[in-house]
Structure formats: structure tokens, C-alpha cells
Protein backbone atom coordinates (compact mmCIF):
# COMPACT_ATOMS: atom_id res chain seq x y z
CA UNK A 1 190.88 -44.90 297.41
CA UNK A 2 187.24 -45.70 296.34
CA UNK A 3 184.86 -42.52 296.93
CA UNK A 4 181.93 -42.08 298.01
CA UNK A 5 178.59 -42.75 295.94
CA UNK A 6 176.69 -38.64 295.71
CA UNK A 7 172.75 -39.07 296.45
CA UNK A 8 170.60 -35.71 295.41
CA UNK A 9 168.74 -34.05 297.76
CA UNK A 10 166.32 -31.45 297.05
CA UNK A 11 166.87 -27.92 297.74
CA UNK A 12 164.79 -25.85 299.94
CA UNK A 13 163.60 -22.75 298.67
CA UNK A 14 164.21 -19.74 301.57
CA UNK A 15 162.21 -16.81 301.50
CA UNK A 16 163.42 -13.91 302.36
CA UNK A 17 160.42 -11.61 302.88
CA UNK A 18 160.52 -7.91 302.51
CA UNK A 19 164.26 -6.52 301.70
CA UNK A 20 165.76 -4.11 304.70
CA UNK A 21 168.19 -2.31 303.14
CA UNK A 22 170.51 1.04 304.62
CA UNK A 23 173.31 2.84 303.83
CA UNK A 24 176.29 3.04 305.93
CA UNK A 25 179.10 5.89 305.57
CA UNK A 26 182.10 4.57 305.08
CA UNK A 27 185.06 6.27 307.58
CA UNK A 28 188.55 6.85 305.79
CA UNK A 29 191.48 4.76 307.89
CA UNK A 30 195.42 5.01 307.06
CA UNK A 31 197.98 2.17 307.83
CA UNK A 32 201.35 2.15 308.06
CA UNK A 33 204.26 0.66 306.01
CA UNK A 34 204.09 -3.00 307.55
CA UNK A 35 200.38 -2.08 308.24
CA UNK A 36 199.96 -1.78 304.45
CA UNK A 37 202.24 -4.91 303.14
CA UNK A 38 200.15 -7.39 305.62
CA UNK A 39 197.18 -6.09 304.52
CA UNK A 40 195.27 -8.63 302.28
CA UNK A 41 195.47 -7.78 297.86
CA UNK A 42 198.79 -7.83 295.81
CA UNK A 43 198.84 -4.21 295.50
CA UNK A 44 200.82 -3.04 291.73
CA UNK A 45 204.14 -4.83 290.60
CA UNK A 46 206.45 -3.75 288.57
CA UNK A 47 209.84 -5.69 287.58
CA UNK A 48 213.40 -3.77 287.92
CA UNK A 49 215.14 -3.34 284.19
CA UNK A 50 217.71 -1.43 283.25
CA UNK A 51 216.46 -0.39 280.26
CA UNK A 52 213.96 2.93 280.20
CA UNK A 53 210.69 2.32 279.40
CA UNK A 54 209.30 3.69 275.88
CA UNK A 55 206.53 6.25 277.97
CA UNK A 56 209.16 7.19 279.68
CA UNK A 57 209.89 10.73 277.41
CA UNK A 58 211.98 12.63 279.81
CA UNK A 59 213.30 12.37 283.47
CA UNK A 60 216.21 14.16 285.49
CA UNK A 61 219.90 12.91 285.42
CA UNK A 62 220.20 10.49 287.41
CA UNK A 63 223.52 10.24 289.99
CA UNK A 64 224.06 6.31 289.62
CA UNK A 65 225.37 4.92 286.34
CA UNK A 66 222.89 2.34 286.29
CA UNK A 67 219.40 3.62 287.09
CA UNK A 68 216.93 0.62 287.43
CA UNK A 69 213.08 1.48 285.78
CA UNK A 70 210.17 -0.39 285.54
CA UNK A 71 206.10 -0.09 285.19
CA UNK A 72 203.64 -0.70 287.95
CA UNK A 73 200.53 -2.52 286.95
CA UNK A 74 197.46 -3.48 288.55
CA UNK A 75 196.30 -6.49 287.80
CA UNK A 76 192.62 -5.54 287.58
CA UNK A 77 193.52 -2.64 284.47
CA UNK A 78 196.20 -2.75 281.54
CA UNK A 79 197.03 0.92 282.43
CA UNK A 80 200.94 0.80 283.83
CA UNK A 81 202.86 3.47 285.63
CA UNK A 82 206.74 4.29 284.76
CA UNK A 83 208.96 4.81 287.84
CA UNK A 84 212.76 5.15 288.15
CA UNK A 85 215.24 4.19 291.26
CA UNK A 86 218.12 6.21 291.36
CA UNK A 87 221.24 6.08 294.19
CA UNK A 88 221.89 9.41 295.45
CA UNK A 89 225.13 8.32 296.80
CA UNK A 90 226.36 7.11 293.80
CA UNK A 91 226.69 3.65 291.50
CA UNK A 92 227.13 0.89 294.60
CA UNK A 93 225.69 2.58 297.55
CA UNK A 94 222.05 1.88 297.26
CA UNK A 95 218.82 2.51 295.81
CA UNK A 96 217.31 5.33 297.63
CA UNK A 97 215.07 7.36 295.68
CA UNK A 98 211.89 7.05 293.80
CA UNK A 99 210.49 8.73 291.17
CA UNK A 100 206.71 7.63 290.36
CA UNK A 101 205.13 9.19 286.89
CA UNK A 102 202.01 9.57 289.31
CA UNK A 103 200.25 11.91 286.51
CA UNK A 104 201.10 9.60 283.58
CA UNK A 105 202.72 11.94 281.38
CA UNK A 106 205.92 10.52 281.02
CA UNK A 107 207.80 13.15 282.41
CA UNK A 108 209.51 12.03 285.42
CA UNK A 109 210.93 15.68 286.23
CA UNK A 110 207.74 17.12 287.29
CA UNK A 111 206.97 14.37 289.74
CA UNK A 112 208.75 13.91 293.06
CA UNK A 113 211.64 12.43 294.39
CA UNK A 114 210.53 10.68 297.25
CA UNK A 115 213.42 9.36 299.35
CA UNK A 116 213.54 5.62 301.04
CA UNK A 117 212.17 5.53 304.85
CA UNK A 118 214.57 4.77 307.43
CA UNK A 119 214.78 1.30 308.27
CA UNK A 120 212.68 0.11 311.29
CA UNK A 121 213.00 -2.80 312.35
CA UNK A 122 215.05 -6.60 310.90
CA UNK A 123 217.42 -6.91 308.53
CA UNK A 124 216.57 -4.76 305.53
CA UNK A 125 219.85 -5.74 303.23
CA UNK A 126 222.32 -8.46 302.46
CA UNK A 127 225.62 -8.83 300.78
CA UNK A 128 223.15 -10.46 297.55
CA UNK A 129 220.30 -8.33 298.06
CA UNK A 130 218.78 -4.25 299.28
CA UNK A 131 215.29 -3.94 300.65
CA UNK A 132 213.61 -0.81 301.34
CA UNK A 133 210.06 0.74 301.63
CA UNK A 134 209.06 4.40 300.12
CA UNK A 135 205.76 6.57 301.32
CA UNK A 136 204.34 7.03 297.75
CA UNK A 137 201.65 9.99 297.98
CA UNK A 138 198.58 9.47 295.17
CA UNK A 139 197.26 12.56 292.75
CA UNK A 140 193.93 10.22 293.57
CA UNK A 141 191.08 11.03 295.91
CA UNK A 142 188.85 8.25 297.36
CA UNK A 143 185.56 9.62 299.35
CA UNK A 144 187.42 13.13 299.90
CA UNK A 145 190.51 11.80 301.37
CA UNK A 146 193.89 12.26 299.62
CA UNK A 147 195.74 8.48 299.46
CA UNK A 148 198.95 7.81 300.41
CA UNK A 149 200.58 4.37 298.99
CA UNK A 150 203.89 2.28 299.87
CA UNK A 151 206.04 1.11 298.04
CA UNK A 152 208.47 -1.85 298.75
CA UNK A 153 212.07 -2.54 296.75
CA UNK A 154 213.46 -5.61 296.52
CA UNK A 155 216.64 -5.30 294.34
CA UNK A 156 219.33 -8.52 293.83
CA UNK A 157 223.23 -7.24 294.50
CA UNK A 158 224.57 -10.31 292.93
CA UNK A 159 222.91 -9.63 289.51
CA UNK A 160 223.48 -5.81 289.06
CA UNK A 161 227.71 -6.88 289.99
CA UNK A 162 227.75 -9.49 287.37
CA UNK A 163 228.04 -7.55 284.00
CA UNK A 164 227.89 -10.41 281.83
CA UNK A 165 224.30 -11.27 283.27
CA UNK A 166 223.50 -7.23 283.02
CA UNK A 167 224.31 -7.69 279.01
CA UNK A 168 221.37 -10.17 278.85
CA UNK A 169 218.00 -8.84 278.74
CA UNK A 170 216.18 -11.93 281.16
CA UNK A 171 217.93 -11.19 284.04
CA UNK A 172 216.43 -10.70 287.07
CA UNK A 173 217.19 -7.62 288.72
CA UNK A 174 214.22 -7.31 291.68
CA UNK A 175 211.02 -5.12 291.73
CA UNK A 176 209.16 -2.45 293.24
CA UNK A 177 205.50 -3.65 294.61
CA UNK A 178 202.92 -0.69 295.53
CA UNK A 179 200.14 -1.22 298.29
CA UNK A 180 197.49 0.51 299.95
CA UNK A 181 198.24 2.66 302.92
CA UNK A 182 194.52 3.32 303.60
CA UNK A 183 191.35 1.40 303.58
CA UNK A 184 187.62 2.23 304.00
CA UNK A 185 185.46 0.98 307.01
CA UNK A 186 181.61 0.69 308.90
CA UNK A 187 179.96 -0.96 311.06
CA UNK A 188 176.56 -2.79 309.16
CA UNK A 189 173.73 -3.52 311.43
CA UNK A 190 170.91 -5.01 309.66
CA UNK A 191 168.14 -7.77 310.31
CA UNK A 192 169.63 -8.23 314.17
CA UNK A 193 173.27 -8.86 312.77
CA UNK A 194 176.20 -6.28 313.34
CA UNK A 195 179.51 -6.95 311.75
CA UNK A 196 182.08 -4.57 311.07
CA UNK A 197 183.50 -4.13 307.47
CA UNK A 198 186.30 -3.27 305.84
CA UNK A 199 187.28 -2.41 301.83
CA UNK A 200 190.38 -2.45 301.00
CA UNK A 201 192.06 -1.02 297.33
CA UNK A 202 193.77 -4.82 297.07
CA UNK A 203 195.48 -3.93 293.41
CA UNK A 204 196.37 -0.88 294.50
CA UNK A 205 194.98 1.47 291.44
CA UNK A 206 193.87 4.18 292.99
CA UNK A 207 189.87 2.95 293.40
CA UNK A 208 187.35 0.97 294.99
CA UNK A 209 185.05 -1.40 293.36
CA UNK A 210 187.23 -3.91 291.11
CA UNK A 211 186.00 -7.85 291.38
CA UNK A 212 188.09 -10.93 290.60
CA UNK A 213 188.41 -11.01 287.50
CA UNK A 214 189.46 -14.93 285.83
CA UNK A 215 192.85 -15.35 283.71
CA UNK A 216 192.38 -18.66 281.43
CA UNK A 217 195.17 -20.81 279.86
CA UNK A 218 194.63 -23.74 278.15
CA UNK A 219 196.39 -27.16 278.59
CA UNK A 220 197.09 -30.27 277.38
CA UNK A 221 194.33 -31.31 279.73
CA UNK A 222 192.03 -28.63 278.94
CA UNK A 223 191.36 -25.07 280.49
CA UNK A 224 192.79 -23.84 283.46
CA UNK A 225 192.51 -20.61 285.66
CA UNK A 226 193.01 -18.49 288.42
CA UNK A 227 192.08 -15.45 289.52
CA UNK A 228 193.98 -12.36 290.05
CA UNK A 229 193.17 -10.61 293.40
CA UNK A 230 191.88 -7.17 293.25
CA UNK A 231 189.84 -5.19 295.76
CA UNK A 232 188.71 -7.11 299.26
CA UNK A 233 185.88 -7.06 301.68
CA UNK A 234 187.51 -7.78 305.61
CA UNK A 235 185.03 -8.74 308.22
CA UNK A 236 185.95 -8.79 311.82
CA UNK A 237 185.33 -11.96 312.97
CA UNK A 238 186.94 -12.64 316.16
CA UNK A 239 185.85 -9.38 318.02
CA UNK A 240 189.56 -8.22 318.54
CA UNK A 241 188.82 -5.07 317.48
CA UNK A 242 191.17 -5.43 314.28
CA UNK A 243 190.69 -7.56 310.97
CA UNK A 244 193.10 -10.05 311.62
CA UNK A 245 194.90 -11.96 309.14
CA UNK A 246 195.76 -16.08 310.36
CA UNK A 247 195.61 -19.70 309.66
CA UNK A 248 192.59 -19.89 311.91
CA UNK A 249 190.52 -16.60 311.04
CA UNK A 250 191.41 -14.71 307.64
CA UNK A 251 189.52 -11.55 307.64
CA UNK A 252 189.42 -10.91 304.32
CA UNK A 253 187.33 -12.23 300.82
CA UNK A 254 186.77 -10.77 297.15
CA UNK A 255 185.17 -7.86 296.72
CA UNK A 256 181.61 -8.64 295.51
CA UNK A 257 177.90 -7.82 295.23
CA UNK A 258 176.98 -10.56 297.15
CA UNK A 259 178.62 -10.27 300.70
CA UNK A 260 177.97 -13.13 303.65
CA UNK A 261 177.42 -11.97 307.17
CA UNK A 262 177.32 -15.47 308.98
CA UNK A 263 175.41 -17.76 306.55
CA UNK A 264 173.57 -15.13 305.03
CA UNK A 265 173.90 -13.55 301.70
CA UNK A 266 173.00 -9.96 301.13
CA UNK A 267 173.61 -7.52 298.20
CA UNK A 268 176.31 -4.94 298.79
CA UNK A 269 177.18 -2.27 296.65
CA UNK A 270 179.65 1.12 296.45
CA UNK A 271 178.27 4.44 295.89
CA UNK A 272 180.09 6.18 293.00
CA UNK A 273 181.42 8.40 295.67
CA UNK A 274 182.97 5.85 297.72
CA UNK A 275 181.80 7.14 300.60
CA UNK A 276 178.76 4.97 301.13
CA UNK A 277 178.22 0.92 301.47
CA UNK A 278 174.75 -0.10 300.71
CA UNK A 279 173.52 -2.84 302.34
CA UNK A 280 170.51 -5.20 301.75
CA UNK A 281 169.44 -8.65 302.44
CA UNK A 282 168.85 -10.61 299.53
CA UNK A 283 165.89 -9.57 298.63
CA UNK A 284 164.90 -12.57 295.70
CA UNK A 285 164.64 -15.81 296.72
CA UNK A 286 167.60 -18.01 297.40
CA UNK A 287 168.61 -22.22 297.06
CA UNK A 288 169.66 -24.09 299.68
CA UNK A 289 172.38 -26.30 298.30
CA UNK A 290 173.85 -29.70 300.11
CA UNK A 291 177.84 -30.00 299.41
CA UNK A 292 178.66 -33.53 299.60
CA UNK A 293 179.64 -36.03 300.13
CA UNK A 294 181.15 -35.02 303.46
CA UNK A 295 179.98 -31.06 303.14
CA UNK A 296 179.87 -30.87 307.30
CA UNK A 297 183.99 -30.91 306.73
CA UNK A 298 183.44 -27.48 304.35
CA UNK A 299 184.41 -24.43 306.68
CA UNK A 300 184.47 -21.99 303.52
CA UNK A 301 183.87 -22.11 299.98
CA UNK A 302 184.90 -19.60 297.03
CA UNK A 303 183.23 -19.85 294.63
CA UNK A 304 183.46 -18.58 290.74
CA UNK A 305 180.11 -16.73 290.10
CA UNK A 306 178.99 -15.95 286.44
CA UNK A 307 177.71 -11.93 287.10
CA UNK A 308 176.84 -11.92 283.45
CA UNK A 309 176.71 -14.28 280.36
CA UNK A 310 180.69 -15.74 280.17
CA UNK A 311 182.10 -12.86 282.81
CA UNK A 312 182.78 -14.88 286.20
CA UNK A 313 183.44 -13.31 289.21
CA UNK A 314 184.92 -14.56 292.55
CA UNK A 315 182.87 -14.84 296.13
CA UNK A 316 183.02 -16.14 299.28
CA UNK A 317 180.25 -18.16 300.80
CA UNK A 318 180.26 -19.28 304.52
CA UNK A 319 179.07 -22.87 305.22
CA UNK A 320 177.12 -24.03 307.74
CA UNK A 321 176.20 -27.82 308.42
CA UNK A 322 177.22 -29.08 304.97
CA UNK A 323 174.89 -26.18 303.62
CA UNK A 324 175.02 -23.08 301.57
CA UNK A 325 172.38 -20.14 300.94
CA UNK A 326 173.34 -18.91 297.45
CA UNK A 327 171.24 -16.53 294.93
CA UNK A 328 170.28 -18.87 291.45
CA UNK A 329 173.36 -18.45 288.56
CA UNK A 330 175.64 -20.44 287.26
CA UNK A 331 178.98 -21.30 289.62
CA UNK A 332 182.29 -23.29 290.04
CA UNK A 333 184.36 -24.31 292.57
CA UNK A 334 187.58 -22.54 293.40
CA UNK A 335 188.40 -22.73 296.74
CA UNK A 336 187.51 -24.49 299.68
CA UNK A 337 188.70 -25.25 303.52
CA UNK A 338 188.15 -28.05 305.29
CA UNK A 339 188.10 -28.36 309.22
CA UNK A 340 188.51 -31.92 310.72
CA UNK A 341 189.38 -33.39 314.56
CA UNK A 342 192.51 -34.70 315.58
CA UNK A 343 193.10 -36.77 318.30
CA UNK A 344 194.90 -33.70 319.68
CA UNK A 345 193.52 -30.99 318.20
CA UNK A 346 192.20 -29.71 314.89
CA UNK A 347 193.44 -30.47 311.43
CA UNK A 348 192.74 -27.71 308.46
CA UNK A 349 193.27 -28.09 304.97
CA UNK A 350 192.75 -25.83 302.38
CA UNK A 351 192.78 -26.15 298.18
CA UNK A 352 192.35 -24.95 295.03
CA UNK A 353 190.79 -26.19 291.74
CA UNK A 354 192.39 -24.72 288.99
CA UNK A 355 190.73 -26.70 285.79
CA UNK A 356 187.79 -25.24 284.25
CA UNK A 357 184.79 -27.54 285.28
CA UNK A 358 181.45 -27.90 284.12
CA UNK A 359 179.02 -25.03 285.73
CA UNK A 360 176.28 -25.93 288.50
CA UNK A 361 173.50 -24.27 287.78
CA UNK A 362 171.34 -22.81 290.61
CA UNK A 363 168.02 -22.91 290.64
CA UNK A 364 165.40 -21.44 293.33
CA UNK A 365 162.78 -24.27 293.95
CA UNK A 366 165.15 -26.99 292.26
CA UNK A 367 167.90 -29.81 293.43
CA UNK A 368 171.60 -28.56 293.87
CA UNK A 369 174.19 -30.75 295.18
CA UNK A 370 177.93 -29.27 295.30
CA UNK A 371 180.41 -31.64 295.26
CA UNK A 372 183.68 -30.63 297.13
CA UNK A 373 185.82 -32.06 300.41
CA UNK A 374 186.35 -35.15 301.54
CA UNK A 375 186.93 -38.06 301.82
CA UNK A 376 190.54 -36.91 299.70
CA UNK A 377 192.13 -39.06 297.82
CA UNK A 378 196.12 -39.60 297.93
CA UNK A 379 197.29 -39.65 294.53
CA UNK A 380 201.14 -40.60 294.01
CA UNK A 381 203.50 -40.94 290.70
CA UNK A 382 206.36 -42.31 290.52
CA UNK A 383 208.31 -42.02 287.46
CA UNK A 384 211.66 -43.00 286.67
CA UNK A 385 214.51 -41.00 284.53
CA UNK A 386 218.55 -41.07 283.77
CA UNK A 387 220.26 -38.58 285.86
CA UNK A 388 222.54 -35.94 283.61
CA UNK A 389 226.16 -36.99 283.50
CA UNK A 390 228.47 -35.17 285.09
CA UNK A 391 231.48 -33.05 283.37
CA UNK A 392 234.60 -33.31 283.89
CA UNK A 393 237.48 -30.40 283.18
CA UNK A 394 234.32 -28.89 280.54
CA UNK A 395 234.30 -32.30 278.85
CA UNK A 396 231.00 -34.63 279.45
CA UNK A 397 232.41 -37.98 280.30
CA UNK A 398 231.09 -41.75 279.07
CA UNK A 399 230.22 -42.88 282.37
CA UNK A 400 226.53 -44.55 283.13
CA UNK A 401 224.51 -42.39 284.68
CA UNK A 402 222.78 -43.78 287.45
CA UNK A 403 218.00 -43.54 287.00
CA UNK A 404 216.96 -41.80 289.60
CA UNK A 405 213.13 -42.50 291.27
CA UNK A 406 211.46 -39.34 291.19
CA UNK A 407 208.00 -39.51 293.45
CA UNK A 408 205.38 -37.35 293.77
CA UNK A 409 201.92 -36.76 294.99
CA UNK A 410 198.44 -34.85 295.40
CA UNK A 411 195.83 -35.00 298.19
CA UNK A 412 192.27 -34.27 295.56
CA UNK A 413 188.82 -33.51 296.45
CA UNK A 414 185.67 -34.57 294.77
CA UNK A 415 185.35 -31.97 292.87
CA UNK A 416 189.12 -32.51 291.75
CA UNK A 417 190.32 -29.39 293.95
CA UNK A 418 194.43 -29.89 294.84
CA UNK A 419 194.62 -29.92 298.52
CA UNK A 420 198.07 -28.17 298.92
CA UNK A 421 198.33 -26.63 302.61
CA UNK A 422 197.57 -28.53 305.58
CA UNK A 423 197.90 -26.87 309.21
CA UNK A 424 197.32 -28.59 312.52
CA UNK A 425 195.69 -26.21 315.45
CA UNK A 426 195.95 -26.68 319.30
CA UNK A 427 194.71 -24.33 321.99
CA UNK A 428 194.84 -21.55 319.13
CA UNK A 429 198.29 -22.53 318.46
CA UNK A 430 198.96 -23.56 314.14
CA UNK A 431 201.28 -25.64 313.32
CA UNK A 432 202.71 -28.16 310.56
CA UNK A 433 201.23 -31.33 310.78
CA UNK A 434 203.84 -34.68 310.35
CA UNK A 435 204.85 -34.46 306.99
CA UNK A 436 203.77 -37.71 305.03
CA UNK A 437 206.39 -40.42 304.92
CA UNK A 438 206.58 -43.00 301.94
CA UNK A 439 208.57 -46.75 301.71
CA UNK A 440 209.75 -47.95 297.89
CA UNK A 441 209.05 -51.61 298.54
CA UNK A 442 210.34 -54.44 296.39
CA UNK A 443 209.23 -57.78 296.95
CA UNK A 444 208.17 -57.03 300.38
CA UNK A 445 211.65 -55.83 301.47
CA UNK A 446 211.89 -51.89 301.66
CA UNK A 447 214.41 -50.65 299.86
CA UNK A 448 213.73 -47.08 300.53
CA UNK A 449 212.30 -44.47 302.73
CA UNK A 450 211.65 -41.01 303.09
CA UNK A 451 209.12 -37.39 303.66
CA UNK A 452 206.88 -35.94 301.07
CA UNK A 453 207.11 -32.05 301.32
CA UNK A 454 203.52 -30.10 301.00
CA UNK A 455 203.10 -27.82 298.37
């Protein structure tokens, strides 16, 4: 698919006249356990292991013969925190207490035992797997208010009753995430806009305040990266009263200094105290910048914004007509949605661009195009390889094995973004969209058929 020739247009320079700024006190809010796991952030992980973890100095006996530990880490900090699950009924009947070195001493026996909740609602365990949720209270105080985390087990059967796999030191016994049962909120009402905000502790360390922070790897291709989530801004958007989380209107975006109500950018920022969000519209002049060459198709972008020399940061900028409002710097594409119409409704598509491309630099007063969107481009491999032969009574046998056609594909944007989710709305209802279907053609005849899966 040829695309489309990019033409520069100049930017516009917006003034943004005297700065209003105010400060808003932020209220303290508690969720509950399926309240906190659909929240947005990862919250702390920490991988099940049966072997004890070297901070781990002392800790009471534990009733099951096989105790399962592990260390929850945020991914905004290197600190980790040791935590045991024990069975109080004995080995086999279940993992139902906790243990969380919430002081970080290493001494498990002066921290509680905090016992699993009572199951509420679905089907919380399986022949091959236990599931469970804890109410993990924090030594940590956020604007006054004690916190209160949760904490949700996922532990494999199969693998704990297979003692050969036990012996071996990568197997994968489950793990123990820990979110947020609380978040902070206000209501901002500056220069005629009012929009209710959220902040929410996404890695689940105890805080407020941690940005995106990039993780790079490099590749035979070059540099690649993605972004760990930490804390999040939510925005109420669809005045339900709630920050809701769907296809159609995600509430939440990266914590940042620069925070868009609508199409506007204003500086936010935390009071040490947490108990204050300060508020103020841009108050230096910003660049209007074109995306092209369909930009009218951009919904959202994120962007990758370099806060200081070689430290990047992620935001979220809101779109409007192919435009965006952004403060001068240096930035990348990560992320973008795309809106288009159907015939019977309304397709979205959303992607990521995980290389490492060349900055655009942001200049008040000078041209800025951002390339992103449409039109995509289908790009499909097809690549064939010799099947493995099979076996036969442990012995391999001689027999040809037969190639088998492996065929793939990626839907790319102009600014090389992977287009990997694609959702089709109707009268507020999301669904799947046809999946693709492809024809292996020889000679005109075809001589096979078949779907593409997404992702």
C-alpha cells in the first residue's frame, strides 16, 4: 500500500495570556477488593517460590510443609517487600494467610497474619489452580489517611503436586499482585472548565507522584521500549458520576505535569503533602502541531515527553481536528487511537510504537507536523519451515516431515506504530470486528483459506 505524500504546515503560536492558577484539596476515597483490581496501574508483583528470600531473617513456623514466598516490587522503585503464604489447614488445603514484611525489617513475626477474605462472588479455585484476595493494611500515610491495600493470589495446583517440577528452580508456581484500595479526588474548575479528577497510587508503593518512567532494550533492529505504568490521573468524562474504565471512554492517563482538560494543556502538580492538586493553565506559550497525514482519524495520542535532558516521561494529549496544543520539548510517539465510520457503526483501533524513533522537536512560533494514523498499511509474511518429526515409542522416526506455511501480519501507522486491537462500536455497544480472512493462491487457483487472529 503506497502512503500518503506529508506537506508541512506552519504552526500557530497560542497565547495564553495571564496564568489562573488554584489549589484544590484533594478528598481521601477507599475502594473495595474488585473496586481496587479494576482500577487502572499494575499495582506491586511479586512471583510465588518456594525458596525464602535472603531479607527474609526470621518468620514464624509455618503449618504447611511447603510455604510459598516471594518479593513485591513496584515497578517505579527497586525497593521489594518479602511476604510469605502459609495454609493454616495444613500442606493441600489452601493458601490462606499472608504475612507482608510491611516495615521492611525482615522479620516476618512482628508483622501480621492477615487471613484470605471470603469468597464473593465466581469461581475463585480449580482442580489446577487457588485464587484468593487479602485486605493488606499499609504502615503508610497519604494526606492524613491510613491506606489499606489488596492483595490478589493466584497459585497453580498442578505445579506445587508435581515434585519433579518443584526440584527445578524455573517453575512457575503463581504470584501475589498488590493494588490500591484508595485513591485521591477534586473537582478543578478553572478558566470556565470543570472536570473532576482522580489520582490514583497505580504501582502501588505507598505514594503519589511517580511518572512513567521508559525501560529500553536493544534489538537487532535497534532500540526498543515501553513504559512501565506507575501512578494515574482519571478524568470523568462521561458525567456518570464514576471514572469509568471501557473500550469507548478510558478514564484514566499517566500521571504528569502537564494534564489535558479537553484540548487544553495546563500544569498540574502534588503538594508534598498530598493533600493538595495545583492547577494552572499553561502559562508559556504553546505550538499548535498538525498530525498527518489523516490526523482528523487521531482520537488520543500518548506521547513520550523528554522532562529533562535524556529522562522521558509519558503524557496524554487529547486531539481535536487533526490538532494538538503541546508546550515546546522534545517528544515521541507511543500511543495513539484512531476513530473511523463504519457503514454500521464506528470502528476503533488503537497501537503502540515500541522502536525508539527520532525526537520531534517543538518549537513555539515554528513548523511541527506529527506523523501518526492512517491510512495503515497491511503488512503480511509468510515464511515457510519443516515441521518436527514425530516420535514414536521415545525413538524419533525417518519419516519426511511435511513444511508447514506459517503466515503472519501487522496493520502499521506512519509513524511505524503496530496497530494491534481493533473494536467495532454500535449504539454504545463494543464489539470484535470480522476477523481478517486470507487465500494462499497458486496460479490463480486457491489452494488455501483461512482467519488472521488480532494481537
Amino acid at each position: 500500500m503506497k502512503k500518503a505524500t506529508l506537506t508541512l504546515v506552519t504552526a500557530l503560536l497560542v497565547g495564553t495570556g495571564p496564568a489562573e492558577s488554584k489549589d484544590f484539596p484533594l478528598q481521601f476515597k477507599t475502594l473495595n477488593a474488585q473496586e481496587a483490581m479494576m482500577f487502572p496501574g499494575y499495582g506491586a508483583y511479586g512471583q510465588l517460590q518456594l525458596a525464602k528470600p535472603s531479607s527474609v531473617s526470621k518468620e514464624p513456623r509455618a503449618t504447611s510443609s511447603r510455604p510459598l514466598y516471594g518479593e513485591l516490587r513496584a515497578v517505579s522503585s527497586d525497593r521489594a517487600v518479602a511476604f510469605r503464604l502459609d495454609e493454616s489447614g495444613g500442606t493441600g488445603q489452601g493458601y490462606d494467610t499472608l504475612i507482608v514484611d510491611s516495615n521492611n525489617n525482615g522479620d516476618l513475626t512482628d508483622d501480621a497474619a492477615i487471613k484470605r477474605a471470603a469468597p464473593t462472588t465466581g469461581r475463585v479455585s480449580s482442580p489446577s489452580y487457588d485464587q484468593g484476595s487479602f485486605t493488606v493494611p499499609s504502615l503508610s500515610q497519604v494526606g492524613g489517611n491510613k491506606l489499606v491495600y489488596y492483595a490478589e493470589m493466584f497459585v497453580y495446583r498442578t505445579a506445587l503436586a508435581n515434585d519433579r517440577t518443584l526440584s527445578s528452580t524455573s517453575t512457575y508456581l503463581g504470584y501475589l499482585r498488590l493494588k490500591a484500595g484508595w485513591y485521591m479526588e477534586t473537582t478543578v474548575s478553572l478558566n470556565g472548565v470543570q472536570q473532576r479528577v482522580g489520582l490514583v497510587d497505580g504501582d502501588a508503593n505507598g505514594q503519589l507522584g511517580d511518572t512513567w518512567k521508559p525501560r529500553m532494550t536493544k534489538t537487532i533492529s535497534g532500540e526498543s521500549w515501553y513504559f512501565s505504568m506507575a501512578d494515574c490521573f482519571l478524568q470523568e468524562k462521561d458525567g456518570s458520576g464514576s471514572f469509568s474504565r471501557s473500550i469507548l471512554n478510558d478514564s484514566s492517563m499517566p500521571f504528569n505535569q502537564v494534564l489535558y482538560l479537553g484540548t487544553q494543556p495546563y500544569r498540574a502538580a502534588l503538594t508534598a503533602d498530598s493533600k493538595t492538586l495545583l492547577v494552572e493553565l499553561w502559562n508559556s506559550p504553546l505550538t499548535e502541531v498538525q498530525m498527518q497525514p489523516q490526523g482528523d482519524q487521531v482520537r488520543s495520542v500518548t506521547l513520550a515527553r523528554e522532562s529533562t535532558p535524556g529522562q522521558w516521561e509519558l503524557m496524554q494529549a487529547n486531539a481535536a481536528n487533526g490538532r494538538l496544543q503541546l508546550p515546546p520539548g522534545n517528544y515521541r510517539v507511543y500511543q495513539t487511537t484512531l476513530t473511523g465510520k463504519a457503514a454500521d457503526g464506528e470502528i476503533m483501533v488503537s497501537a503502540y510504537l515500541r522502536s525508539v524513533k527520532p525526537a520531534l522537536a517543538v518549537e513555539a512560533g515554528k513548523p511541527a507536523v506529527l506523523n501518526c494514523g492512517g491510512p495503515l498499511e497491511v503488512k503480511v509474511t509468510a515464511a515457510k519451515t519443516i515441521g518436527i518429526p514425530t516420535s514414536t515409542d521415545g525413538e524419533r522416526t525417518v519419516q519426511k516431515a511435511e513444511p508447514i506455511l506459517r503466515i503472519g501480519a501487522s496493520v502499521e501507522g506512519n509513524a511505524g506504530e503496530v496497530y494491534s486491537s481493533f473494536y467495532k462500536m454500535k449504539d454504545k455497544t463494543v464489539d470484535r470486528p470480522p476477523k481478517p480472512t486470507f487465500a494462499v493462491m497458486d496460479g490463480g487457483k486457491v489452494i488455501a483459506s483461512g482467519n488472521l487472529e488480532y494481537g
